[in-house]
Protein backbone atom coordinates (compact mmCIF):
# COMPACT_ATOMS: atom_id res chain seq x y z
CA UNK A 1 11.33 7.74 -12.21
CA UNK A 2 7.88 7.82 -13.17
CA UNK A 3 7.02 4.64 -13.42
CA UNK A 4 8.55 4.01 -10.10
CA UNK A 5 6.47 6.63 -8.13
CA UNK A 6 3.45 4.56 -10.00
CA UNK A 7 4.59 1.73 -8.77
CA UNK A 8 5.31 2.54 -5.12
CA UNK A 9 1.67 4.17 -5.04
CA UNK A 10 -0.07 1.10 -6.84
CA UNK A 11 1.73 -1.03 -3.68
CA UNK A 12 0.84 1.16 -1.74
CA UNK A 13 -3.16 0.94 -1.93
CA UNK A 14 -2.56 -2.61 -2.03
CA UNK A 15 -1.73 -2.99 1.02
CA UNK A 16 -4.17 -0.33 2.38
CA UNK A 17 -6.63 -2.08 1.41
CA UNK A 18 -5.07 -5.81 2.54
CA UNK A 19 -4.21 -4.34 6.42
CA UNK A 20 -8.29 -3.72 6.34
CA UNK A 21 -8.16 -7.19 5.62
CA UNK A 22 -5.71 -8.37 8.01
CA UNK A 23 -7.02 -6.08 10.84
CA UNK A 24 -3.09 -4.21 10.63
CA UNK A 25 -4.40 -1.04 9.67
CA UNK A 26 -1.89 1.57 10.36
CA UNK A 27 0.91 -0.79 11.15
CA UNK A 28 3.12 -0.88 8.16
CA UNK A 29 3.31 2.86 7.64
C-alpha cells in the first residue's frame, strides 16, 4: 500500500541519516 511504501522510505532516511551518526554507514543495507 501506499502508505506503507511512505513508511518504509520515511525509515529509511532515518536511519541514513542515524548510521552517519553512528559511523555504520552502509551496514544495514
Amino acid at each position: 500500500m501506499v502508505v506503507e511504501g511512505v513508511g518504509r522510505l520515511f525509515m529509511n532516511l532515518w536511519r541514513l541519516d542515524q548510521g552517519k551518526r553512528d559511523d555504520t554507514y552502509g551496514k544495514g543495507s
